[in-house]
Protein backbone atom coordinates (compact mmCIF):
# COMPACT_ATOMS: atom_id res chain seq x y z
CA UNK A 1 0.00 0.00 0.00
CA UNK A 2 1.45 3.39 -0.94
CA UNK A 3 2.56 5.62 1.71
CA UNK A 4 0.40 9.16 2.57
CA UNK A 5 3.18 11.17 1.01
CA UNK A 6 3.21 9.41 -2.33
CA UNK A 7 -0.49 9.30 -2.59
CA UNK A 8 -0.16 13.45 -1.40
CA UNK A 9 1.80 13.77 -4.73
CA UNK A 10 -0.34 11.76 -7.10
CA UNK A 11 -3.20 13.53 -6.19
CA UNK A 12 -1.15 17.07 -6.32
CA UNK A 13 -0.38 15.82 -10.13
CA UNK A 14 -3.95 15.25 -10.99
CA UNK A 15 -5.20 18.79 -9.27
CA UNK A 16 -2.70 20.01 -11.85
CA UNK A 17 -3.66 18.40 -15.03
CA UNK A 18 -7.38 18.78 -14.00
CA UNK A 19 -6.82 22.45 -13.84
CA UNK A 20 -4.78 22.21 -17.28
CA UNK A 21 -7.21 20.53 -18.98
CA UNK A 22 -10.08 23.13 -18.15
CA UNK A 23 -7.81 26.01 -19.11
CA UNK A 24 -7.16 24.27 -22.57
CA UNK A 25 -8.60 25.00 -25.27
CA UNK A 26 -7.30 21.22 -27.04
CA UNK A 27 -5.22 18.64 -25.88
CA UNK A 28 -3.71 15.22 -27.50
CA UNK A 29 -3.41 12.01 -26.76
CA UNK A 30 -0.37 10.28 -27.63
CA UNK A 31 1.89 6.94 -27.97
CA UNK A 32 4.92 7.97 -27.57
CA UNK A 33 7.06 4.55 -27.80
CA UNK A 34 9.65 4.05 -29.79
CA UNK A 35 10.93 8.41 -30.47
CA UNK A 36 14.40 8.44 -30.24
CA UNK A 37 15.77 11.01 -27.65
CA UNK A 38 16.90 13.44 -30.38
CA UNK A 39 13.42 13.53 -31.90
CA UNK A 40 11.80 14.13 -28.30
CA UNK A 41 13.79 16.52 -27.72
CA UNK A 42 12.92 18.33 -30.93
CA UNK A 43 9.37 17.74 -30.45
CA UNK A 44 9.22 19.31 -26.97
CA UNK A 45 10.96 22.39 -27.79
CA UNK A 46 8.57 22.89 -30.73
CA UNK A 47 5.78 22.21 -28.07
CA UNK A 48 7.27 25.24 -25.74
CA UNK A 49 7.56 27.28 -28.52
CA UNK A 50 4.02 26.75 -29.65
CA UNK A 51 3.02 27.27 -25.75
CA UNK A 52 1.78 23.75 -25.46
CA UNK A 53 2.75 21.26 -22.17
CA UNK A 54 3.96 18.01 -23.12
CA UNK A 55 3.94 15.36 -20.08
CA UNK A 56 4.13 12.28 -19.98
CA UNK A 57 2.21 11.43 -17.13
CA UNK A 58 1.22 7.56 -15.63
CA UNK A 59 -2.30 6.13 -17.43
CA UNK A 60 -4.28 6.12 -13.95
CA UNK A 61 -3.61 9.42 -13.28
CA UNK A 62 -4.64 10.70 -16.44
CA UNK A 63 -7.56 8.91 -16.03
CA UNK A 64 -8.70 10.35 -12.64
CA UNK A 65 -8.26 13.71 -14.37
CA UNK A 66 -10.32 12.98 -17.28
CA UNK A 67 -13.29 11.78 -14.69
CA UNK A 68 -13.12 14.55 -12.88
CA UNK A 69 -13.38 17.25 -16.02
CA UNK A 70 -16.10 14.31 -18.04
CA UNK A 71 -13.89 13.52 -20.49
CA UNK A 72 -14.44 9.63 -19.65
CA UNK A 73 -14.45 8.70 -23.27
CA UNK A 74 -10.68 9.36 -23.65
CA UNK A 75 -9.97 6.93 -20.72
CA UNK A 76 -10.17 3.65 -23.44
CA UNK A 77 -7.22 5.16 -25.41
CA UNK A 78 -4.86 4.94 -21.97
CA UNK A 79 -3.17 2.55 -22.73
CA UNK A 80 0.69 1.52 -23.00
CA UNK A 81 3.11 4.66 -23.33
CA UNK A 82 1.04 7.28 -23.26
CA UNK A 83 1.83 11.37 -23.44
CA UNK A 84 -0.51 14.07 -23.03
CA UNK A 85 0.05 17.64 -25.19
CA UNK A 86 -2.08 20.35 -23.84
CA UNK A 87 -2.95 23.86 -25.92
CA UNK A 88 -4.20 27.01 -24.14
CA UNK A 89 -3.88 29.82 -26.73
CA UNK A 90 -3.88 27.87 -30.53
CA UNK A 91 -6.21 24.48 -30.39
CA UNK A 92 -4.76 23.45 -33.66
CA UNK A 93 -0.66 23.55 -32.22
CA UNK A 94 -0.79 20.12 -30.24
CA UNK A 95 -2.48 18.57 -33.19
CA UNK A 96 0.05 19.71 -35.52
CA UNK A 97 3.41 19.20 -33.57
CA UNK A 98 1.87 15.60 -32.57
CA UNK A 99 0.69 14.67 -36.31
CA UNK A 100 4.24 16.10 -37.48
CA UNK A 101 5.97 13.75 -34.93
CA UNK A 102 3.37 10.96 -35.90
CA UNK A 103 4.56 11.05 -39.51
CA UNK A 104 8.09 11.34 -38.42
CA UNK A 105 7.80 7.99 -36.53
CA UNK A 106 6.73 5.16 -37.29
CA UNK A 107 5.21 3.75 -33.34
CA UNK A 108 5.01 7.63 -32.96
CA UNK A 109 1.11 7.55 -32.50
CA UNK A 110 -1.91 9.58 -32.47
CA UNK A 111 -4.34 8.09 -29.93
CA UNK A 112 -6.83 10.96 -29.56
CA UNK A 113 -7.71 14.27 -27.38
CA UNK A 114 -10.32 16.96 -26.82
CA UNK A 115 -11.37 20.04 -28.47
CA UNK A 116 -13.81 22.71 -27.09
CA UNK A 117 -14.93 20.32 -24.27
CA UNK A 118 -15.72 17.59 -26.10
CA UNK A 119 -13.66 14.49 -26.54
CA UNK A 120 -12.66 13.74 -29.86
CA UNK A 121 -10.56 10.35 -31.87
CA UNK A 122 -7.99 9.85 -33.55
CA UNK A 123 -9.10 10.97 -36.91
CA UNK A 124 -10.25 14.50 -36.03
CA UNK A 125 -6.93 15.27 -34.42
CA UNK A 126 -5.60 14.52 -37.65
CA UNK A 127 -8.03 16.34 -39.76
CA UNK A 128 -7.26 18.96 -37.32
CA UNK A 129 -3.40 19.19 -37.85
CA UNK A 130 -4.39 19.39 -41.48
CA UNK A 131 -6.10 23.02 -40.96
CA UNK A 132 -4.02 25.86 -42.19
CA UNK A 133 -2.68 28.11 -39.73
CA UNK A 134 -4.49 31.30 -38.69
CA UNK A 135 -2.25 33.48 -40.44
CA UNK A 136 -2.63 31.25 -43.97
CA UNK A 137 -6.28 31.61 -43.39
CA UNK A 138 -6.61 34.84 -43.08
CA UNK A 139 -4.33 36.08 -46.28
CA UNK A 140 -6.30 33.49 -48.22
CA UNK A 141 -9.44 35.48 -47.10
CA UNK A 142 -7.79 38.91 -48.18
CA UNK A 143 -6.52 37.73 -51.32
CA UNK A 144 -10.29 36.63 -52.02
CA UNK A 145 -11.49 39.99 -51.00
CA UNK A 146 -8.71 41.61 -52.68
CA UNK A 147 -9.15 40.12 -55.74
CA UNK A 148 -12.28 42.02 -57.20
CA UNK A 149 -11.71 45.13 -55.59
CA UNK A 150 -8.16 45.37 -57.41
CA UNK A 151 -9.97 43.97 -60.76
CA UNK A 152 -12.67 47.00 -60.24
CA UNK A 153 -9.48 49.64 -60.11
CA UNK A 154 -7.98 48.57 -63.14
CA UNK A 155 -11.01 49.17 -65.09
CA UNK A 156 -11.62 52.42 -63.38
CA UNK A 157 -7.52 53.13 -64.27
CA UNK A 158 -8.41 51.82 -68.07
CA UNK A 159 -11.04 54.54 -68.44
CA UNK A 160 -9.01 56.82 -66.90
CA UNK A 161 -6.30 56.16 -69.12
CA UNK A 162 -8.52 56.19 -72.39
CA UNK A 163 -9.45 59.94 -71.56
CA UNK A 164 -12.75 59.08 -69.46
CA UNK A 165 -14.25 59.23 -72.60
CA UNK A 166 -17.51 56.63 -72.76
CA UNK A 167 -17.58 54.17 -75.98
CA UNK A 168 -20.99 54.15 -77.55
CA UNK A 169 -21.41 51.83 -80.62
């Protein structure tokens, strides 16, 4: 039977995720067996820079934090080596740092998260990590916007050009 002090700590480390989890906007599942140290390494620093935690935290105590924010669906994907990547400020950044990683590595895997308070699998992370970033989506919208207005000047320049004079046939 554990001792009070370690069962002080493992319920410290839940209080913590539990209170990362409802801060987060998304969060992701993963496997991460099998990533050599070098690639870990990588991936974490990209997961600081994109202000994401990474932890690799024990299955149980994951799942304790999942009951107590309702997210008992995700408890069937803790199994084996399992990470957690948690996004406050950009709900697409875990999704895309894990699916890079994923992709990288072959047992590198993808198990499943949450997004907006609901718990979501394996395949919507993905489709998720597909998304274009913010600032893609928003020049994509401008150049749409963009496009007739700068079509409309030209023709006002061409009349210009021509004199302002009106063509009647």
């Amino acid at each position: 039977m554990p001792s009070n002090s370690v069962l002080e700590q493992k319920k410290a480390i839940v209080a913590d995720l539990v209170e990362k989890i409802k801060k987060a906007q998304s969060g992701v599942l993963v496997q991460y067996q099998g990533i050599t140290v070098e690639n870990d390494t990588k991936m974490r620093a990209a997961f600081r820079k994109a202000g994401v935690d990474y932890m690799v935290i024990k299955n149980t105590l994951i799942g304790r934090a999942c009951d107590e924010v309702g997210y008992e669906a995700m408890k069937s994907e803790l199994n084996g080596m399992t990470a957690i990547a948690i996004g406050y400020d950009d709900p697409v950044a875990p999704a895309k740092i894990a699916k890079e990683y994923a992709d990288k590595v072959e047992s590198f895997e993808i198990k499943g998260g949450f997004l907006e308070n609901a718990v979501v699998d394996a395949d919507t992370v993905k489709a998720l990590a597909d998304i274009p970033s913010r600032e893609v989506l928003l020049a994509r919208f401008l150049g749409s916007i963009q496009g007739p207005i700068s079509g409309f000047a030209r023709a006002l320049q061409a009349v210009i050009d021509k004199g302002g004079e009106a063509q009647a046939e």
